[in-house]
Structure formats: structure tokens, C-alpha cells
C-alpha atoms as a PDB file:
ATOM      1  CA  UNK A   1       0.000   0.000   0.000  1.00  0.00           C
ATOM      2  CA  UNK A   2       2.969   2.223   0.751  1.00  0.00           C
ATOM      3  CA  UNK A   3       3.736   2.705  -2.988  1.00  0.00           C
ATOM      4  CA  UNK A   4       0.610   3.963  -3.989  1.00  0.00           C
ATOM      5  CA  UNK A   5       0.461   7.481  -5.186  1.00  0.00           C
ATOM      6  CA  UNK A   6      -0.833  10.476  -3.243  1.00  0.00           C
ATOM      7  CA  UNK A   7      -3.217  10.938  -6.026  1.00  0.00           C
ATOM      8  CA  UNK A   8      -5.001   7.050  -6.331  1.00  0.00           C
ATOM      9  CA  UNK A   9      -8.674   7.483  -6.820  1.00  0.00           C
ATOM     10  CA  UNK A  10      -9.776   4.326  -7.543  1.00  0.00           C
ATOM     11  CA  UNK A  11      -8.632   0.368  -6.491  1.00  0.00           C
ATOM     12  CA  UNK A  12      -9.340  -2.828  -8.061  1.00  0.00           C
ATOM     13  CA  UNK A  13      -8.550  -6.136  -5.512  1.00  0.00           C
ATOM     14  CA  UNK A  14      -7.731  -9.432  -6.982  1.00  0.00           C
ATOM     15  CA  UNK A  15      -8.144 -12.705  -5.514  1.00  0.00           C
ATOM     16  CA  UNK A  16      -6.975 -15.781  -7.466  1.00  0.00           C
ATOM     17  CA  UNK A  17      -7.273 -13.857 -10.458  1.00  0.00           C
ATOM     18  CA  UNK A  18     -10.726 -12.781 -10.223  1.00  0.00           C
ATOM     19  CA  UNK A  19     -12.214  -9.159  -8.905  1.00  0.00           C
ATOM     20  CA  UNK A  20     -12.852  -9.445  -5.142  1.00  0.00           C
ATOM     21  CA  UNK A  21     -13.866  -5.203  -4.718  1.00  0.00           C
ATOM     22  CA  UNK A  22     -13.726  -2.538  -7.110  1.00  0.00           C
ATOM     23  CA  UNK A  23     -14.228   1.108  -6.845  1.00  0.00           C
ATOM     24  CA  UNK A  24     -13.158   4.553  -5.336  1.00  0.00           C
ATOM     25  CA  UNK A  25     -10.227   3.835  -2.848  1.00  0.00           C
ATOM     26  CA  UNK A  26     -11.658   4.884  -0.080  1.00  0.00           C
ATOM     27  CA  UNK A  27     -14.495   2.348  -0.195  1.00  0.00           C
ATOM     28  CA  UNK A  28     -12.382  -0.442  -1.690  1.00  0.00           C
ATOM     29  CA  UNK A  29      -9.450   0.041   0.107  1.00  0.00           C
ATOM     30  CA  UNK A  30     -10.577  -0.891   3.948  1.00  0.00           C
ATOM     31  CA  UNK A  31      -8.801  -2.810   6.487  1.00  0.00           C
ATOM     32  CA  UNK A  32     -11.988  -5.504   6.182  1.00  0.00           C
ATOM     33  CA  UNK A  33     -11.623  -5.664   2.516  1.00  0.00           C
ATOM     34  CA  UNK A  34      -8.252  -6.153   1.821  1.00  0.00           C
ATOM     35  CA  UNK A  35      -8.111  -8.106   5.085  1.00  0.00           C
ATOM     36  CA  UNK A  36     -10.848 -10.589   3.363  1.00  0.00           C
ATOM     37  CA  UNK A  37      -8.581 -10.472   0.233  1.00  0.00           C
ATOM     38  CA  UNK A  38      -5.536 -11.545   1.483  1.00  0.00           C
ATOM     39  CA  UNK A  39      -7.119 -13.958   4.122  1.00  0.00           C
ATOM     40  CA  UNK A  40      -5.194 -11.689   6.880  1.00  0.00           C
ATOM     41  CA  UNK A  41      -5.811  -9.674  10.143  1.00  0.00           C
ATOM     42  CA  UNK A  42      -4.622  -6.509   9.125  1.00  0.00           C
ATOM     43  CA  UNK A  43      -5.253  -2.603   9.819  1.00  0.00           C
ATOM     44  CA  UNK A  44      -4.550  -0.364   6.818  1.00  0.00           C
ATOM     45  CA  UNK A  45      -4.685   3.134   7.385  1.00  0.00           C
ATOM     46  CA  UNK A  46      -4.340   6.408   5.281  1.00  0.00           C
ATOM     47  CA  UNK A  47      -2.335   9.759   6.375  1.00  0.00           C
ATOM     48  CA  UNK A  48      -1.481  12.483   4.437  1.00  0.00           C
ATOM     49  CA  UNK A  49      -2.707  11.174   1.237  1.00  0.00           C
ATOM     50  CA  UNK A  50      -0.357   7.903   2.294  1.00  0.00           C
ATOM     51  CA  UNK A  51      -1.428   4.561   2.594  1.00  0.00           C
ATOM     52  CA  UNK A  52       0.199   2.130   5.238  1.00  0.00           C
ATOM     53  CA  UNK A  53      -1.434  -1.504   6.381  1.00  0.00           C
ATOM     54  CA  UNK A  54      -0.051  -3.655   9.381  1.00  0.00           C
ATOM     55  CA  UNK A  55      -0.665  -7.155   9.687  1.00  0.00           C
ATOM     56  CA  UNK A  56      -2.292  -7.566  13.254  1.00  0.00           C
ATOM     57  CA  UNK A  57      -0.567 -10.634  15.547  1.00  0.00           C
ATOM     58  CA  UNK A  58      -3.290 -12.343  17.608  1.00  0.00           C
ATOM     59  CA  UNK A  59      -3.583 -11.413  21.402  1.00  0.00           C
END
């Protein structure tokens, strides 16, 4: 998420090679979305126009 550019409007997830969520980045682009995507516990979070996601250990 870190690489993607101030400017990203829109987000397209893949899961084995078919759309999983599709749309304006901020609806797509959600710590339960891509956390459903990539089968992980994970917290994304945007600052600054920046995007940043942390995979979240169990308790």
C-alpha cells in the first residue's frame, strides 16, 4: 500500500485472479476488505494522502 500514489482514486482487488472489490479507494481500500482479500488480520490506514497496512498478531 505504501507505494501507492498520493493521487489514487480508484482500487481494483484481486483474488486468485478474479475481482474481489472494485471502486473509489476509499471504499475499496478498507482494512476488512483487503483483510478478506488476502485472508489476513490486518489494519490499513491512510495519512497524508499515504497509505500504510499492518498485519495484526493475535492477542
Amino acid at each position: 500500500m505504501e507505494e501507492l500514489p498520493v493521487g489514487t482514486t480508484h482500487a481494483l482487488l484481486l483474488r486468485d485472479g478474479r475481482t474481489f472489490a472494485q471502486g473509489p479507494a476509499a471504499d475499496v481500500l478498507t482494512s476488512d476488505q483487503v483483510g478478506k482479500c488476502f485472508d489476513l488480520p490486518l489494519t490499513l490506514e491512510r495519512r497524508d494522502g499515504r497509505w500504510s497496512v499492518r498485519i495484526r498478531r493475535p492477542a
